[in-house]
C-alpha atoms as a PDB file:
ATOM      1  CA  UNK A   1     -36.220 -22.331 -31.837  1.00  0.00           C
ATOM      2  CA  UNK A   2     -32.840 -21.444 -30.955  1.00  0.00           C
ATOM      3  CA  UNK A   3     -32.988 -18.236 -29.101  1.00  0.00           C
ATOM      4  CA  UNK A   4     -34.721 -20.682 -26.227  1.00  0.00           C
ATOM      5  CA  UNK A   5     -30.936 -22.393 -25.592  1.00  0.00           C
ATOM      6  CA  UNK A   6     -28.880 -19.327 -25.230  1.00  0.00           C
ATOM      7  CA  UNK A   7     -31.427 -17.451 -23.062  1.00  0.00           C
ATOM      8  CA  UNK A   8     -31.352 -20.485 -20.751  1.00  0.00           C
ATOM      9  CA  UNK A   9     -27.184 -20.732 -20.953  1.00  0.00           C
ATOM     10  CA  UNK A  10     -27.250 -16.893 -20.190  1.00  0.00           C
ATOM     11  CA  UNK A  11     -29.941 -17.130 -17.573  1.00  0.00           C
ATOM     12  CA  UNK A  12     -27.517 -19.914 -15.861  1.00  0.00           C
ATOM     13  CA  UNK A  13     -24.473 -17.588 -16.310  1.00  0.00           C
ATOM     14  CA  UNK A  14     -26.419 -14.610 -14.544  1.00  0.00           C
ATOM     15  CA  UNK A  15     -27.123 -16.845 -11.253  1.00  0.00           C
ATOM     16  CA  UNK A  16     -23.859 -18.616 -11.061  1.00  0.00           C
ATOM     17  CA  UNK A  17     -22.118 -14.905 -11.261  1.00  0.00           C
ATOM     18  CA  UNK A  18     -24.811 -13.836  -8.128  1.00  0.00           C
ATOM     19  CA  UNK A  19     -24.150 -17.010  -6.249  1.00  0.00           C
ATOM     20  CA  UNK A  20     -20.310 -16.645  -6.734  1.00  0.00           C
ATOM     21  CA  UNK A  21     -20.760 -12.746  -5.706  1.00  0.00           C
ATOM     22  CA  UNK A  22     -22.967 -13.670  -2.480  1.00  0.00           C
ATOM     23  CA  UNK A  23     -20.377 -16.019  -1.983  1.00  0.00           C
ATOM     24  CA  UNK A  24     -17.168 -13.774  -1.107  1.00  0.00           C
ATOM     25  CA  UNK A  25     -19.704 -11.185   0.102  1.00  0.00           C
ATOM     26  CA  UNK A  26     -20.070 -12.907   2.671  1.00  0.00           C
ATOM     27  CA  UNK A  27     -16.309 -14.300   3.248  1.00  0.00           C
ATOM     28  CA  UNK A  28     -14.178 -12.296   2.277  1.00  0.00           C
ATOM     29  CA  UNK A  29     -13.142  -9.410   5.071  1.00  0.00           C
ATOM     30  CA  UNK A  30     -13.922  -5.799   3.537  1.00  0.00           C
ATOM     31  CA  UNK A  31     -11.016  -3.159   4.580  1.00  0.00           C
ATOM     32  CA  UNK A  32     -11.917  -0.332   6.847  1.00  0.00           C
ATOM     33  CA  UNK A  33     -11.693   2.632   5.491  1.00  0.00           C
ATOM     34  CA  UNK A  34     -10.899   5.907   7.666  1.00  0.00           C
ATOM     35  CA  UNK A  35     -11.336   9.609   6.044  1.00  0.00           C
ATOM     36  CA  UNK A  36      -9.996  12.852   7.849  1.00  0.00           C
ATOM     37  CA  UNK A  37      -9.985  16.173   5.693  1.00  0.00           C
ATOM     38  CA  UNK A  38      -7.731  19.517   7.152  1.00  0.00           C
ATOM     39  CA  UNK A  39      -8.476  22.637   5.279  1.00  0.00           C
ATOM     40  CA  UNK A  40      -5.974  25.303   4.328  1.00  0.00           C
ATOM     41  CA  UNK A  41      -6.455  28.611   6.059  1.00  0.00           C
ATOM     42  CA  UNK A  42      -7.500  30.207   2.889  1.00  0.00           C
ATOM     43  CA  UNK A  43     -10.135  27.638   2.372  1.00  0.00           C
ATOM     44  CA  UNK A  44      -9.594  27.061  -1.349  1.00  0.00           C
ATOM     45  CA  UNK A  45      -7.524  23.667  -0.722  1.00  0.00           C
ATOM     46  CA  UNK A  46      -7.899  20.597   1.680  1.00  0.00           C
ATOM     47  CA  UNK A  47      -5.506  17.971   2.145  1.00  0.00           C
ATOM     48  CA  UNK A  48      -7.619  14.445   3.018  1.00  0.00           C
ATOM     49  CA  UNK A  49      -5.943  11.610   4.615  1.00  0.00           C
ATOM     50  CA  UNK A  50      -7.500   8.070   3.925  1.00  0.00           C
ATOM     51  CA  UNK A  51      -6.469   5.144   6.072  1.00  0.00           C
ATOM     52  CA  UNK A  52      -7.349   1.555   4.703  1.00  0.00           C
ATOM     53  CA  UNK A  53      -7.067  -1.263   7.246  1.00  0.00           C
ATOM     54  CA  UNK A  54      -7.916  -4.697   8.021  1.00  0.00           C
ATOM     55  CA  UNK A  55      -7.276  -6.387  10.899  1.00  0.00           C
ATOM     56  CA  UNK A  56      -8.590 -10.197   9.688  1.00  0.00           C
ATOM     57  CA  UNK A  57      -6.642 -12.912   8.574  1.00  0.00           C
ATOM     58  CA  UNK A  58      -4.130 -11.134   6.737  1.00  0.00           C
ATOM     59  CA  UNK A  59      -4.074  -7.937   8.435  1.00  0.00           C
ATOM     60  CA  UNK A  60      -2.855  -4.556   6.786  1.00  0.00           C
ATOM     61  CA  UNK A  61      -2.996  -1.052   7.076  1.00  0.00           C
ATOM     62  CA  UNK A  62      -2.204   1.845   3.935  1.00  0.00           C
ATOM     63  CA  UNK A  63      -2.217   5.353   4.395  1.00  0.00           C
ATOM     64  CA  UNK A  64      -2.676   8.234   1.790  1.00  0.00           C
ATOM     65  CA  UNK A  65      -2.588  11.851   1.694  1.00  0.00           C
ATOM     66  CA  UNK A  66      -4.303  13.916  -1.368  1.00  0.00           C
ATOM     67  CA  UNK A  67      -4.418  17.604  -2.042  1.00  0.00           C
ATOM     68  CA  UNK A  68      -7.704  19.460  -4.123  1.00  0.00           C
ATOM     69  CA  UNK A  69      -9.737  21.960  -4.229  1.00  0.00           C
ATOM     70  CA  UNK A  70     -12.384  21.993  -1.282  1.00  0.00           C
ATOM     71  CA  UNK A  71     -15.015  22.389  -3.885  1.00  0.00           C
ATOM     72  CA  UNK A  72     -14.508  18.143  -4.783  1.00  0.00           C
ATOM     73  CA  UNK A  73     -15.960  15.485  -2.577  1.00  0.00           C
ATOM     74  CA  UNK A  74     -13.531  13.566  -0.052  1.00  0.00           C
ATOM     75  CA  UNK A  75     -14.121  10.713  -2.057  1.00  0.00           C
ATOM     76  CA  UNK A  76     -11.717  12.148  -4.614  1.00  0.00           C
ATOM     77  CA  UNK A  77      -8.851  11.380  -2.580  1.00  0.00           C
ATOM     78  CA  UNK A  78      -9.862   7.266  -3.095  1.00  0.00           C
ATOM     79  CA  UNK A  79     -11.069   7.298  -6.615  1.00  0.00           C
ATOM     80  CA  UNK A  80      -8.585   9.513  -8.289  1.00  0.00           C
ATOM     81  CA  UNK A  81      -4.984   8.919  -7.584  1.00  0.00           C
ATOM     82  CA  UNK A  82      -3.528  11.624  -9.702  1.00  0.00           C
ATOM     83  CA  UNK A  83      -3.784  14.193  -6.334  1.00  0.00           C
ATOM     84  CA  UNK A  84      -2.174  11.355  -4.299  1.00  0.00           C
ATOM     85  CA  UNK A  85       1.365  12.877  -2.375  1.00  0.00           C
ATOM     86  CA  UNK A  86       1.655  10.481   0.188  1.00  0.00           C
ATOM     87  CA  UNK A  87       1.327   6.916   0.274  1.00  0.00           C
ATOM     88  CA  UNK A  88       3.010   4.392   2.546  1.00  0.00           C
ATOM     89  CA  UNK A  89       1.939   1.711   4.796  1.00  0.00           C
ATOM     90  CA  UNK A  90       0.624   3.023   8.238  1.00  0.00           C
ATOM     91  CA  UNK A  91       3.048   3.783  11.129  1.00  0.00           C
ATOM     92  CA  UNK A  92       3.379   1.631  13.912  1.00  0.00           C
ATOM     93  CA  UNK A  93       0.202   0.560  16.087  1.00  0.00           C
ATOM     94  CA  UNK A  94       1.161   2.662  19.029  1.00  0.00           C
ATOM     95  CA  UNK A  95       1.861   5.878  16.368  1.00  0.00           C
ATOM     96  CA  UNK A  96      -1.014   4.839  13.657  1.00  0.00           C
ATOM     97  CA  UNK A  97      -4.135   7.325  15.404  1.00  0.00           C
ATOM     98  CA  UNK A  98      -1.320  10.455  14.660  1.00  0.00           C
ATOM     99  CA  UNK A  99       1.211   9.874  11.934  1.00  0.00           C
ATOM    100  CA  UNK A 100       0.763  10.988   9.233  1.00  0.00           C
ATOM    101  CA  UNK A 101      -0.132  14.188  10.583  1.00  0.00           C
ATOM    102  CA  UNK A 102      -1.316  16.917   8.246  1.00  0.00           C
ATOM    103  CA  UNK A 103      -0.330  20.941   9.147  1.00  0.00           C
ATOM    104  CA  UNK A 104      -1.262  23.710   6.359  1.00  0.00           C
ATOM    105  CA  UNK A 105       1.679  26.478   7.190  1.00  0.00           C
ATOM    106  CA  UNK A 106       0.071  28.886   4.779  1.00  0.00           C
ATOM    107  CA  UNK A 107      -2.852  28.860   1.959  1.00  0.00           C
ATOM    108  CA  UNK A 108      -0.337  26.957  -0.223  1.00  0.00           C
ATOM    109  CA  UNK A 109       2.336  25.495   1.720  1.00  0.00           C
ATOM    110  CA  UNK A 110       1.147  22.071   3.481  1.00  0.00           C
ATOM    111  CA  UNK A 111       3.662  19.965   6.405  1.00  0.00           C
ATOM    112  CA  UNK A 112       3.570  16.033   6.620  1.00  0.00           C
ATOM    113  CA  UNK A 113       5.053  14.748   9.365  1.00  0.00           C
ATOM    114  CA  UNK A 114       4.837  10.872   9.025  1.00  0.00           C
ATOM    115  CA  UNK A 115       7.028   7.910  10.385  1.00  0.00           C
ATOM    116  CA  UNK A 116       7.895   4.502   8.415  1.00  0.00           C
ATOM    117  CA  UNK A 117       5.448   1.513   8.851  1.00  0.00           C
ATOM    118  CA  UNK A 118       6.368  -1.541  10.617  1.00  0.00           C
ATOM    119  CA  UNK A 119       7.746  -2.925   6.957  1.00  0.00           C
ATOM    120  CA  UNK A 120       9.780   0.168   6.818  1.00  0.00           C
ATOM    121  CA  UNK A 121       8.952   0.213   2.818  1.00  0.00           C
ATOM    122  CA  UNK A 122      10.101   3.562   1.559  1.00  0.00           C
ATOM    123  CA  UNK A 123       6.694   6.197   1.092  1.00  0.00           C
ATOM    124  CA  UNK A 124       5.436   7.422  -1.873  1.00  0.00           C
ATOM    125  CA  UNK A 125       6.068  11.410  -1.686  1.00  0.00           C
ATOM    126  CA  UNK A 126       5.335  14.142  -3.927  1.00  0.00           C
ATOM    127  CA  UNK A 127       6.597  17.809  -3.375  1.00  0.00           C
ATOM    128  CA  UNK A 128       3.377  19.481  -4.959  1.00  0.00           C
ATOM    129  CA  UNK A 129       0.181  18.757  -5.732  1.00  0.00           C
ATOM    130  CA  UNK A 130      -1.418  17.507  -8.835  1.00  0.00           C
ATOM    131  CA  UNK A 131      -2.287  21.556  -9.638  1.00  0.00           C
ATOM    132  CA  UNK A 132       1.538  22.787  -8.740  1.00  0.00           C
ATOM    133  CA  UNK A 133       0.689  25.615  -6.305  1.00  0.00           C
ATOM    134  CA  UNK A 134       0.489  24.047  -3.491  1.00  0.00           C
ATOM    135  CA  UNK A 135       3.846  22.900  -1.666  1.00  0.00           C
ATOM    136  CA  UNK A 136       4.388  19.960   0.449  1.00  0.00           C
ATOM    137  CA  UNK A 137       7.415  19.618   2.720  1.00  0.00           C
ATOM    138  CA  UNK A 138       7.943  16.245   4.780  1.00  0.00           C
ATOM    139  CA  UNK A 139       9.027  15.544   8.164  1.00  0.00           C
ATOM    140  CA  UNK A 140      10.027  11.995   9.426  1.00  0.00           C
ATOM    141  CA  UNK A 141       9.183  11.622  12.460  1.00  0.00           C
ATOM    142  CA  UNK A 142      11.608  10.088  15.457  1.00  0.00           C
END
C-alpha cells in the first residue's frame, strides 16, 4: 500500500514539530506582560495600559495604551491593535512603575502623561480613539 509511507512521513513531521516546540518552550525567555485598566467616570469607556517586558538576555520593555468600551475584555487592548493610541518603549527604570500615566478628565476626554524611553524613539500617539468620541490629549513629562 501506499497510504502506509505518507502516514509514517506525516507521523515523523508531527513529532519533529513537538520536539522543536518543547524545544524553545523551554529556552526561549517569554515577555512579562503587565495589564492596568482606568475607567472613565461615566463608566461606558476604559483606557487599559499593557506593559510587555523582559529582562533576559536581550532585555526590553513596550508600553501601550488602548481605549474601548468597558463592555470588551482587557485582552482587547493586546489582540486588537486598531484601539491602540499610545505605543512607545517604556520610560526610564526609575519612571517605568508611573509613566505612562492614564487620567480620564471627563466621560470622553482622557490625559496621557508619558516620558520618552531610554532609546528616546518617538511614541506612537493618536488624538482619538478607534470610535472618535473619545479625546486624548498628551503630556510629556519632565
Amino acid at each position: 500500500m501506499k497510504a502506509k509511507p505518507v502516514l509514517v512521513g506525516f507521523f515523523c513531521v508531527v513529532v519533529l514539530i513537538g520536539v522543536a516546540s518543547a524545544y524553545l518552550a523551554s529556552t526561549v525567555d517569554r515577555a512579562e506582560k503587565t495589564v492596568v485598566a482606568v475607567a472613565a467616570p461615566g463608566g461606558k469607556y476604559k483606557a487599559v495600559r499593557v506593559a510587555f517586558s523582559n529582562g533576559g538576555e536581550m532585555p526590553f520593555c513596550f508600553d501601550t495604551i488602548s481605549v474601548f468600551l468597558t463592555v470588551y475584555p482587557d485582552s482587547f487592548a493586546v489582540s486588537d491593535k486598531s484601539y491602540e493610541i499610545y505605543g512607545a518603549p517604556c520610560a526610564t527604570p526609575d519612571r517605568r512603575a508611573a509613566l505612562p500615566k492614564m487620567e480620564w478628565l471627563s466621560d470622553k476626554a482622557l490625559r496621557v502623561t508619558y516620558a520618552p524611553g531610554h532609546d528616546r524613539q518617538t511614541p506612537r500617539l493618536k488624538t482619538h480613539d478607534a470610535s472618535r468620541f473619545v479625546d486624548v490629549t498628551f503630556v510629556k513629562a519632565e
